[in-house]
C-alpha atoms as a PDB file:
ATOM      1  CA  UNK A   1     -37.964 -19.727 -44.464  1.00  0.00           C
ATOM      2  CA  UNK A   2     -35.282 -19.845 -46.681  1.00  0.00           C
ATOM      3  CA  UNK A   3     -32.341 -21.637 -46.338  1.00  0.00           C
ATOM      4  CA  UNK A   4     -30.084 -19.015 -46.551  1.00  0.00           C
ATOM      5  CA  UNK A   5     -31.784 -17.112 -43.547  1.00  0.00           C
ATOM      6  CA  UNK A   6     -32.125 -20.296 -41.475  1.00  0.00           C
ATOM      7  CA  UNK A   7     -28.259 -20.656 -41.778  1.00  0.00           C
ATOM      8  CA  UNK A   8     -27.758 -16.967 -40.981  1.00  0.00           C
ATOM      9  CA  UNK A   9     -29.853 -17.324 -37.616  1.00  0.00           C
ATOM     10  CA  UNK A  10     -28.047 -20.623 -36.659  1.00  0.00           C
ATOM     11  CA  UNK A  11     -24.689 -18.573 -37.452  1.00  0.00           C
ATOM     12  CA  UNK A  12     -26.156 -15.501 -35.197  1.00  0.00           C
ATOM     13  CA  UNK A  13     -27.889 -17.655 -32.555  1.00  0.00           C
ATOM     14  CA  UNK A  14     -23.597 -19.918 -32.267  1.00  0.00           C
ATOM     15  CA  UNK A  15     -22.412 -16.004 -32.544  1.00  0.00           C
ATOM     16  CA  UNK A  16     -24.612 -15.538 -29.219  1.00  0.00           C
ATOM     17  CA  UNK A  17     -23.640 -18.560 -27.521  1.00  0.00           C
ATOM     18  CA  UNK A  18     -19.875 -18.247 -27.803  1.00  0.00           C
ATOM     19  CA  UNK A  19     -20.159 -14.403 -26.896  1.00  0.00           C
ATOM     20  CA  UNK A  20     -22.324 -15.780 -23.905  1.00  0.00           C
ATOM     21  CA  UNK A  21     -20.066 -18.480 -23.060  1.00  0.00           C
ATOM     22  CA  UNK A  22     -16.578 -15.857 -23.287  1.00  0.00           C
ATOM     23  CA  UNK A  23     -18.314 -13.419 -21.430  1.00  0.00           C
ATOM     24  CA  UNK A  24     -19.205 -16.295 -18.558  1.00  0.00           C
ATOM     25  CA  UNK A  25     -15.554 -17.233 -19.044  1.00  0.00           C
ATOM     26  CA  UNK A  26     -13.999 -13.610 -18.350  1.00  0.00           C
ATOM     27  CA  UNK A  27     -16.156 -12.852 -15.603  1.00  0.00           C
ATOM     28  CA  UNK A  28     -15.052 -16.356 -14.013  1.00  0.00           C
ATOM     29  CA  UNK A  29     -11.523 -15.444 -14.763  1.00  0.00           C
ATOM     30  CA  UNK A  30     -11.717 -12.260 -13.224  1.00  0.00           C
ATOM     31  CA  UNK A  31     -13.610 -13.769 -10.182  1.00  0.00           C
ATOM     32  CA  UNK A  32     -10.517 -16.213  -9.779  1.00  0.00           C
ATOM     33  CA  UNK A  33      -8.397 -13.465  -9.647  1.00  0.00           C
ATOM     34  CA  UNK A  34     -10.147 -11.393  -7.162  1.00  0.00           C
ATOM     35  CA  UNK A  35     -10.489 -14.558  -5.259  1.00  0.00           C
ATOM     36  CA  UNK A  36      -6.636 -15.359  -5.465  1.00  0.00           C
ATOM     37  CA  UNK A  37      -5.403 -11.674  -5.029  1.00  0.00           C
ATOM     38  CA  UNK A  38      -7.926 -11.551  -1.960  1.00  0.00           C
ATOM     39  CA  UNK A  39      -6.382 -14.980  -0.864  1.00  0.00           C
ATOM     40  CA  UNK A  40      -2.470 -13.808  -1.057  1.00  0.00           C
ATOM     41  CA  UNK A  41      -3.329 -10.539   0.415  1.00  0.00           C
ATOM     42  CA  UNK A  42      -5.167 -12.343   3.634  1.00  0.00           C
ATOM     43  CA  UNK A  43      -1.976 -14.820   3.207  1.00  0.00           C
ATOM     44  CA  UNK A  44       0.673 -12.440   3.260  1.00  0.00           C
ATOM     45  CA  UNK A  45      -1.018 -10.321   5.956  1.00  0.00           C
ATOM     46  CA  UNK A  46      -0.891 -13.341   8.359  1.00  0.00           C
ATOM     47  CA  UNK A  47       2.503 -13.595   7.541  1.00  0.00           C
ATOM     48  CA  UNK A  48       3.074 -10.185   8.729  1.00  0.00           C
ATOM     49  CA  UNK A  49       1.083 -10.360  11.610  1.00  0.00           C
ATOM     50  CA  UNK A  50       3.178 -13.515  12.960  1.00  0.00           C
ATOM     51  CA  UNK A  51       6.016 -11.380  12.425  1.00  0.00           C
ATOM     52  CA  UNK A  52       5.104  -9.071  14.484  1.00  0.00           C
ATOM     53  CA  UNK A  53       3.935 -11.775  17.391  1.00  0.00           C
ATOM     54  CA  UNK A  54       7.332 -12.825  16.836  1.00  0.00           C
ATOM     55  CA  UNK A  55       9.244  -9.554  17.281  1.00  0.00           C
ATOM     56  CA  UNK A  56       6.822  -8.644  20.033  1.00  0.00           C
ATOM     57  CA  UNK A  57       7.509 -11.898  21.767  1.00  0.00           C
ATOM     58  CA  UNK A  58      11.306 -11.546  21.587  1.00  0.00           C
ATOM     59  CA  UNK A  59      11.329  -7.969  22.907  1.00  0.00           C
ATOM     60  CA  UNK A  60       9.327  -8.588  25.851  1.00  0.00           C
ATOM     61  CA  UNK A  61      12.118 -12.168  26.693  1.00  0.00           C
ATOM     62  CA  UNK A  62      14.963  -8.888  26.180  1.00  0.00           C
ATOM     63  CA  UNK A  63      12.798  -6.933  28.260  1.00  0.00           C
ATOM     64  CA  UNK A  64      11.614  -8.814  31.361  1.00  0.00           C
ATOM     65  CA  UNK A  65      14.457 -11.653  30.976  1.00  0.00           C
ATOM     66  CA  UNK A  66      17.586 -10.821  29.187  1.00  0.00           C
ATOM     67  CA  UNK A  67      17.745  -6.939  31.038  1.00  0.00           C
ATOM     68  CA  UNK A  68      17.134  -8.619  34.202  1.00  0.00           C
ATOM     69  CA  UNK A  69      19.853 -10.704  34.483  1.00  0.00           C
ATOM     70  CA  UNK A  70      21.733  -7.644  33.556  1.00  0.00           C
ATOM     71  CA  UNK A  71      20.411  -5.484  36.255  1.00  0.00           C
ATOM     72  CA  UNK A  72      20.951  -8.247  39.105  1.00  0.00           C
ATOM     73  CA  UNK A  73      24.437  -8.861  37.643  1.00  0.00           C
ATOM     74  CA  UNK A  74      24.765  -5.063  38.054  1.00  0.00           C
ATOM     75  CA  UNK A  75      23.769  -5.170  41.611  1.00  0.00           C
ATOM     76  CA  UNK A  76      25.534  -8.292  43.066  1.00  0.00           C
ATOM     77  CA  UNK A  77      28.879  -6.700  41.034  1.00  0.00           C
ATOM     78  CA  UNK A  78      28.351  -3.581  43.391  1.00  0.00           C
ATOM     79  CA  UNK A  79      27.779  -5.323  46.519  1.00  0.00           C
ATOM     80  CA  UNK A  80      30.696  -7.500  46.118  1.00  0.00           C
ATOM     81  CA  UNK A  81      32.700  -4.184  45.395  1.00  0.00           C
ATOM     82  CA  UNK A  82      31.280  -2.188  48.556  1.00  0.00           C
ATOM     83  CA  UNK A  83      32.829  -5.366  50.456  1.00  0.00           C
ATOM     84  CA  UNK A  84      36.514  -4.476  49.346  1.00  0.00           C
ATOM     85  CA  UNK A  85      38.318  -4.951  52.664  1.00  0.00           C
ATOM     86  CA  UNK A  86      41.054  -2.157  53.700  1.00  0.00           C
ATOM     87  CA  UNK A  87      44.296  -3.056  52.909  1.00  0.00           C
ATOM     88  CA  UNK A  88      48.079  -1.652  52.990  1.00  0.00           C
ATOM     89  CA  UNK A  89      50.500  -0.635  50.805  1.00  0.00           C
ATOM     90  CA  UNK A  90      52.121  -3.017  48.819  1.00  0.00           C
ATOM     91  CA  UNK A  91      51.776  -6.295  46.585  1.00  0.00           C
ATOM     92  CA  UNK A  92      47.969  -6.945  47.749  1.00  0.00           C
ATOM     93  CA  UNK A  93      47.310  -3.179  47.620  1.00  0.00           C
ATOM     94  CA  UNK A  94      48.402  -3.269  43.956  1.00  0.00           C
ATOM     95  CA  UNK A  95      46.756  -6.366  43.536  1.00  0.00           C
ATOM     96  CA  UNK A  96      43.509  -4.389  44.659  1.00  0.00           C
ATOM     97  CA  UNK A  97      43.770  -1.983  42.154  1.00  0.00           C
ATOM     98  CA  UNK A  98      44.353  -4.038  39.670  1.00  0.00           C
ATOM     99  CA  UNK A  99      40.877  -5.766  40.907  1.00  0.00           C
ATOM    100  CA  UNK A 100      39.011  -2.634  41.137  1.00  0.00           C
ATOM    101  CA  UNK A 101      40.107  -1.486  37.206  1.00  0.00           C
ATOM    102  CA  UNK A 102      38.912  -5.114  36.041  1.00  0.00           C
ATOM    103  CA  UNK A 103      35.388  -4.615  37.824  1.00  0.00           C
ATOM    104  CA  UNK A 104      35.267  -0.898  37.059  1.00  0.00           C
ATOM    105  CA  UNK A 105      35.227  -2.159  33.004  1.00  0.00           C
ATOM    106  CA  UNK A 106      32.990  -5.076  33.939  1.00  0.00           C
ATOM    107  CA  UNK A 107      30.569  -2.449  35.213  1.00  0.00           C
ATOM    108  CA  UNK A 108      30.672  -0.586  32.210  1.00  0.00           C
ATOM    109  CA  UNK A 109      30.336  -3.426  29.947  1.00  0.00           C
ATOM    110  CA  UNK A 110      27.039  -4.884  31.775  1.00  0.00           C
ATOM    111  CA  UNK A 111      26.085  -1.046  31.612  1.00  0.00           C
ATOM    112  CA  UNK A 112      27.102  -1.225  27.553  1.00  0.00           C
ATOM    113  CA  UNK A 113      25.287  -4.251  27.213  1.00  0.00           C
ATOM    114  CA  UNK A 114      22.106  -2.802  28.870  1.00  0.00           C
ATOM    115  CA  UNK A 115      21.924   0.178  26.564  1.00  0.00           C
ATOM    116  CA  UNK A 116      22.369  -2.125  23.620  1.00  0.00           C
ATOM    117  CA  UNK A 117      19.795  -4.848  24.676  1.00  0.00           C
ATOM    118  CA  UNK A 118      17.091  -1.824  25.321  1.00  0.00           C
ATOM    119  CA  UNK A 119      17.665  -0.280  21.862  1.00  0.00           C
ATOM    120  CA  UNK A 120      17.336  -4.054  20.761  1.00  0.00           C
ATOM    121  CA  UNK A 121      13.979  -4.340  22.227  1.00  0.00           C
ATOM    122  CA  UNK A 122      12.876  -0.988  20.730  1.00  0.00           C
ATOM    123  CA  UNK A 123      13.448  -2.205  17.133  1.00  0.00           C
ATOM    124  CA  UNK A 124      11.979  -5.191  18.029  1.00  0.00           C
ATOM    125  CA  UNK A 125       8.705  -4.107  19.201  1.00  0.00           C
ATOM    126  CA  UNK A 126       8.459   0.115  19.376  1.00  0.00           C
ATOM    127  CA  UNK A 127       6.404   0.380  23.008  1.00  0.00           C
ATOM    128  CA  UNK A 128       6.288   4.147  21.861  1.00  0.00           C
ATOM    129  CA  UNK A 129       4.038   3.552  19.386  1.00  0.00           C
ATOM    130  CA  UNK A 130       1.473   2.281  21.791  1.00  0.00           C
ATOM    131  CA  UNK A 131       2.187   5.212  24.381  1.00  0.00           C
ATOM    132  CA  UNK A 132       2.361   8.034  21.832  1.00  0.00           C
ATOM    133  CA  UNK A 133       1.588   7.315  18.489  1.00  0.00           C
ATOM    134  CA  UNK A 134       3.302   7.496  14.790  1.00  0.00           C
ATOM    135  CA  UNK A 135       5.308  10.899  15.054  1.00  0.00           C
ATOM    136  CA  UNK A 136       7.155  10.514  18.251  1.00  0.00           C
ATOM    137  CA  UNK A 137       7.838   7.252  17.381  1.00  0.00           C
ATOM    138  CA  UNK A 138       9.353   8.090  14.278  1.00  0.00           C
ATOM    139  CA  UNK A 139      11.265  11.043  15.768  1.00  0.00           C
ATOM    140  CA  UNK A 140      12.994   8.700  18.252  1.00  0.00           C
ATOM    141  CA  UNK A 141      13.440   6.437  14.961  1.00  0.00           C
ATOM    142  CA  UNK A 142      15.331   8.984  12.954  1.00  0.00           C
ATOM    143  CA  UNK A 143      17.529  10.290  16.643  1.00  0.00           C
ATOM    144  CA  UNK A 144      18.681   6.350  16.994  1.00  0.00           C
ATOM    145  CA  UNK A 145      19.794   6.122  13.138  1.00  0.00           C
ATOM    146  CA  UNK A 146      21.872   9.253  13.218  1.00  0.00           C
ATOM    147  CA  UNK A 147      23.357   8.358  16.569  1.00  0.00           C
ATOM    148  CA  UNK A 148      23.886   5.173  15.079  1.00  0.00           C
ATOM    149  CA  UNK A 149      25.237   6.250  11.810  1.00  0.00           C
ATOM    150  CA  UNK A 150      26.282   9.428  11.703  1.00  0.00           C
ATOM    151  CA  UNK A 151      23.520  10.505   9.247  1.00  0.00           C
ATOM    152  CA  UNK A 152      21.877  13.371   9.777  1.00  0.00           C
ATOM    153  CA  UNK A 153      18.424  12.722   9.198  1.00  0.00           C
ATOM    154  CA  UNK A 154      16.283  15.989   9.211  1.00  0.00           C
ATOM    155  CA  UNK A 155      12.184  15.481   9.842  1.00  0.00           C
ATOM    156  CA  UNK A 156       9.122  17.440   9.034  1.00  0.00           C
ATOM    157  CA  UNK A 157       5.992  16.664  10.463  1.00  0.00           C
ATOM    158  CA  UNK A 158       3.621  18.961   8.535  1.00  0.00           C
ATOM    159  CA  UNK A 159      -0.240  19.089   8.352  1.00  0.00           C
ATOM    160  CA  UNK A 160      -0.299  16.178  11.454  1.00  0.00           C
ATOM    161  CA  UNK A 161      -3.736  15.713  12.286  1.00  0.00           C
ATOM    162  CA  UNK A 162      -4.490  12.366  10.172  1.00  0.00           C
ATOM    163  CA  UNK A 163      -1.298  10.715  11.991  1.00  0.00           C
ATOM    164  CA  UNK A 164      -3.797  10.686  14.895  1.00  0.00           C
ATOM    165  CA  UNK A 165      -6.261   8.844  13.311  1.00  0.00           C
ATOM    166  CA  UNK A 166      -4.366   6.065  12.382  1.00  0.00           C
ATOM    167  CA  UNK A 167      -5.316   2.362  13.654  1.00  0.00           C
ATOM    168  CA  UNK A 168      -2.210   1.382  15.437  1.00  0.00           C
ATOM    169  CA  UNK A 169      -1.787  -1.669  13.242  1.00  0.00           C
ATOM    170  CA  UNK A 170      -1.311   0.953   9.995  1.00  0.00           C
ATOM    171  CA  UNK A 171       0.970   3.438  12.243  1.00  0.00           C
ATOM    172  CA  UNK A 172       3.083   0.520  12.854  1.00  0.00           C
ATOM    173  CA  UNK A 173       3.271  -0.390   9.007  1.00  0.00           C
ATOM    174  CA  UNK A 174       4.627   3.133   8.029  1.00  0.00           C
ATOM    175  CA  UNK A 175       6.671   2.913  11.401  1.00  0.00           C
ATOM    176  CA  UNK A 176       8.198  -0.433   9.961  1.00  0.00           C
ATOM    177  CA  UNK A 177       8.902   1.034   6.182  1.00  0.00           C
ATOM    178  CA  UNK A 178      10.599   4.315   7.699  1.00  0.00           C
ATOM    179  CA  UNK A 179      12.541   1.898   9.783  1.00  0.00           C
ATOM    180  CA  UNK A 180      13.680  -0.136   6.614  1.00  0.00           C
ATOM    181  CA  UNK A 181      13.983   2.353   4.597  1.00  0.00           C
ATOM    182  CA  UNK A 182      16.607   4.411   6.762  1.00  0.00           C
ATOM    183  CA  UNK A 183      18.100   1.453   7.384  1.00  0.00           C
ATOM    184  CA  UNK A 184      18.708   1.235   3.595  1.00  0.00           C
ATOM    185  CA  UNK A 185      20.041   5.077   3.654  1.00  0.00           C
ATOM    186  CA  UNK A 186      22.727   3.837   6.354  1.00  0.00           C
ATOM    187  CA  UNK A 187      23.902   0.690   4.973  1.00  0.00           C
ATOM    188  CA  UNK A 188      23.458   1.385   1.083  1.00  0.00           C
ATOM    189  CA  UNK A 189      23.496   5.006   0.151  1.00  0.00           C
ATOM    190  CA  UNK A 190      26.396   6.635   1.460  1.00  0.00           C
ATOM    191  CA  UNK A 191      24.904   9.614   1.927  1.00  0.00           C
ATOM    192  CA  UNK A 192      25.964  11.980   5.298  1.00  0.00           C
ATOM    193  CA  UNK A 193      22.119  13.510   5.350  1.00  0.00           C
ATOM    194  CA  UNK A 194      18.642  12.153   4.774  1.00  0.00           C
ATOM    195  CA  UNK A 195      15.111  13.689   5.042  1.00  0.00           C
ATOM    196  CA  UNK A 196      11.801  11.935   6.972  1.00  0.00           C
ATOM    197  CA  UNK A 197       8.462  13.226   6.243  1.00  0.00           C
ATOM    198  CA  UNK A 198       4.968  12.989   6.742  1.00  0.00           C
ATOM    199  CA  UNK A 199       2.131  15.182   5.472  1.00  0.00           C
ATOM    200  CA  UNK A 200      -1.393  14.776   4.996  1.00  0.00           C
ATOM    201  CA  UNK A 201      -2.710  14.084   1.773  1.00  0.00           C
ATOM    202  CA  UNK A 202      -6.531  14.418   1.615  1.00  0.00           C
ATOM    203  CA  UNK A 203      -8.202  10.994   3.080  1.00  0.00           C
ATOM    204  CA  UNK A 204      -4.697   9.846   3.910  1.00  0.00           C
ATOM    205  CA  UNK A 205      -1.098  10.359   5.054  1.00  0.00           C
ATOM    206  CA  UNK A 206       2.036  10.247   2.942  1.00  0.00           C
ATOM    207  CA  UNK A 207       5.631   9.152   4.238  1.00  0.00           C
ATOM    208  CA  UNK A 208       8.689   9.670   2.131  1.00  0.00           C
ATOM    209  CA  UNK A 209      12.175   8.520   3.252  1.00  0.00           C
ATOM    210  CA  UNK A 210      14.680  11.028   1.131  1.00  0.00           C
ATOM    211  CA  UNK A 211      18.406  10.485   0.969  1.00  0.00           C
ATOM    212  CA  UNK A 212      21.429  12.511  -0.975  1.00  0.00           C
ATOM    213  CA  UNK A 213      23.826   9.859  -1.664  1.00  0.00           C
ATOM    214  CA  UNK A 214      25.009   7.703  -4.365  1.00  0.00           C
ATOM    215  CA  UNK A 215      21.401   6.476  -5.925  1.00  0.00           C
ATOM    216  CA  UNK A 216      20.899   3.810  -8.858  1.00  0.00           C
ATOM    217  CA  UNK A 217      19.234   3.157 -11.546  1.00  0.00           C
ATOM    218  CA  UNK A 218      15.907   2.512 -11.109  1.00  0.00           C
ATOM    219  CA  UNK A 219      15.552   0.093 -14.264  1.00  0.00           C
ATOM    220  CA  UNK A 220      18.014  -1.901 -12.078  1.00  0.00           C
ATOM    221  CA  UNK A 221      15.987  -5.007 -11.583  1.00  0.00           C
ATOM    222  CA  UNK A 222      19.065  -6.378  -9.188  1.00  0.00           C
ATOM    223  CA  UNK A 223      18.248  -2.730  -7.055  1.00  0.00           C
ATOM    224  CA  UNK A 224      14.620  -2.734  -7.703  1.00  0.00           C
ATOM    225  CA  UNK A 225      13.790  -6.049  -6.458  1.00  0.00           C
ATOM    226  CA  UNK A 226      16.484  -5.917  -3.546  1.00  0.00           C
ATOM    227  CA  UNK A 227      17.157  -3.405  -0.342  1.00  0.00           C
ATOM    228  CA  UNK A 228      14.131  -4.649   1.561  1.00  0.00           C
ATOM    229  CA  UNK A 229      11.702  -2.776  -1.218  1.00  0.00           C
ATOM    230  CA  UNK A 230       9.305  -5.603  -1.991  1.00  0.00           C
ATOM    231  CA  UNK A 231       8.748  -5.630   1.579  1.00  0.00           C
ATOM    232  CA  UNK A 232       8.157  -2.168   1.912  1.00  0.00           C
ATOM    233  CA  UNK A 233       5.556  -2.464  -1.625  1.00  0.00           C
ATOM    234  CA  UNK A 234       4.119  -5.558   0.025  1.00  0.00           C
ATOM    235  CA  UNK A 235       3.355  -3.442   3.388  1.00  0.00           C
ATOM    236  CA  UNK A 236       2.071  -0.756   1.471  1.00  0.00           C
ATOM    237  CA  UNK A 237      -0.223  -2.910  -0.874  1.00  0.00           C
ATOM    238  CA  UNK A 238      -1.875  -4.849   1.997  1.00  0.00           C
ATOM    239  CA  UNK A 239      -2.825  -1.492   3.566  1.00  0.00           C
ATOM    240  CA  UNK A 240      -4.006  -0.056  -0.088  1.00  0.00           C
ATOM    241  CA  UNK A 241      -1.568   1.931  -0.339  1.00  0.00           C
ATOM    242  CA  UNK A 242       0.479   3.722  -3.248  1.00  0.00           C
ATOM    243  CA  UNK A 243       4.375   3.253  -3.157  1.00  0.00           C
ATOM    244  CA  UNK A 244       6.765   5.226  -5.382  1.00  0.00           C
ATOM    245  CA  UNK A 245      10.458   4.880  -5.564  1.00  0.00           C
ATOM    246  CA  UNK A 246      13.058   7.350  -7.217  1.00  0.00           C
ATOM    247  CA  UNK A 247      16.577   7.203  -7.580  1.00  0.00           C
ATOM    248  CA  UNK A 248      19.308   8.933  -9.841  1.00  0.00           C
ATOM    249  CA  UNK A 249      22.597   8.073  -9.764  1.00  0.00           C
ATOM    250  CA  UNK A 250      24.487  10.715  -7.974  1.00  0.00           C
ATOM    251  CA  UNK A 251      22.266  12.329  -6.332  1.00  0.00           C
ATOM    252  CA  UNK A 252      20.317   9.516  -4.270  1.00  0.00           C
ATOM    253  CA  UNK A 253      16.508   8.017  -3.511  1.00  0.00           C
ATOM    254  CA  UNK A 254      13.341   8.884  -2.426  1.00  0.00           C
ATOM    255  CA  UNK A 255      10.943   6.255  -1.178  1.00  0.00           C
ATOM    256  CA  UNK A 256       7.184   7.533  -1.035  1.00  0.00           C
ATOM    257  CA  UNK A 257       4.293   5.821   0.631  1.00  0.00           C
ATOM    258  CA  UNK A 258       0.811   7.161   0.786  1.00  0.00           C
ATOM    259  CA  UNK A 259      -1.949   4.919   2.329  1.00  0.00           C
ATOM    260  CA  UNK A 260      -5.360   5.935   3.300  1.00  0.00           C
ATOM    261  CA  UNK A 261      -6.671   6.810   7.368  1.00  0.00           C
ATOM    262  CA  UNK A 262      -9.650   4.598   7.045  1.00  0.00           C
ATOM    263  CA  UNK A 263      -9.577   1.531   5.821  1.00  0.00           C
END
């Protein structure tokens, strides 16, 4: 064999090798990346499952500690006022009064304090989820923010029946991102009137959180990366999901989350 063609099969046979050896290095590479996306995912889901231990944990020390003490406070403040001996006119029957005004507003402080530490508890850890699913719980979700705020958040519930299917530990992810993201249409938007939705969307259910207030830029990286939307994306991701964000200045954001039933 000539010379020529021995050189042009050692050049062929190194070709082969180093295509061999690139394509062995890509598919490593791409391994390694499965491997570490699969690894932050499983990371970052822990994260959010302690999280929710946490929250859960804290609601039920409101619930069957913190209320308590408010209910027997409640109680023992009633039976000391049924006591109120029967007095006469003058000094001590002003004094009396006086007595009965300052427990009258400690009654409706404990009472104030009550309301607040259930509604606490409810953000904390959403029992309603568990009793009744994703819609009511969101419907009670949108009736506390425009108490709260003033807003006046308008749902739609259309095409429901996936909502249903939902494992209880996705329900509670889109509960979570309608919870942040309202929160973000009270604190940030300035807008008097927001929409909640959820329709069905083939093999899974889409949730957008719509507001009409003051917007941004979405090219903002200083918006983009703030407001509690990288944990909103992050939720969504871990549950392979799609999330989409809007906004134009002056007219205000939509947030839009789609993730599938099964999964």
């Amino acid at each position: 064999m000539p010379a020529s063609d021995q050189l042009y099969w050692i050049y062929l046979a190194g070709a082969l090798a180093v295509g061999v050896i690139l394509a062995a290095l890509l598919a490593a590479l791409f391994i390694y990346q499965r491997l570490n996306l699969k690894l932050h995912q499983t990371y970052a889901k822990k994260l959010l499952d302690a999280h929710e231990e946490e929250r859960a944990w804290v609601a039920r020390e409101v619930h069957d500690d913190a209320l308590q003490r408010v209910a027997i406070l409640q109680h023992e403040l009633s039976e000391w006022d049924s006591g109120e001996p029967s007095v006469g006119d003058g000094p001590e029957r002003a004094s009396m009064r006086v007595d009965a005004l300052r427990i009258d507003a400690l009654r409706s402080e404990l009472q104030d304090l009550g309301v607040m530490l259930r509604r606490v508890a409810h953000r904390l850890h959403p029992a309603i989820i568990d009793q009744g699913g994703l819609l009511p719980a969101l419907d009670q979700l949108s009736s506390d923010v425009s108490r709260a705020s003033g807003i006046d958040v308008e749902t739609s519930f259309e095409d429901v029946g996936h909502a249903s299917q939902l494992s209880r530990e996705r329900a509670l992810m889109l509960y979570r991102i309608a919870q942040e993201g309202l929160r973000n249409v009270s604190k940030h938007s300035g807008a008097k009137k927001a929409r909640l939705r959820t329709r069905n969307t083939g093999g899974g259910i889409e949730l957008s959180i719509q507001d009409f207030g003051q917007g941004f830029e979405s090219t903002d990286p200083s918006k983009s990366a703030g407001l509690g939307l990288i944990s909103m994306a992050e939720r969504t991701r871990l549950a392979d999901g799609r999330f989409e964000i809007r906004s134009t200045p002056g007219e205000g954001t939509t947030i839009r989350v789609t993730v599938p039933v099964k999964g």
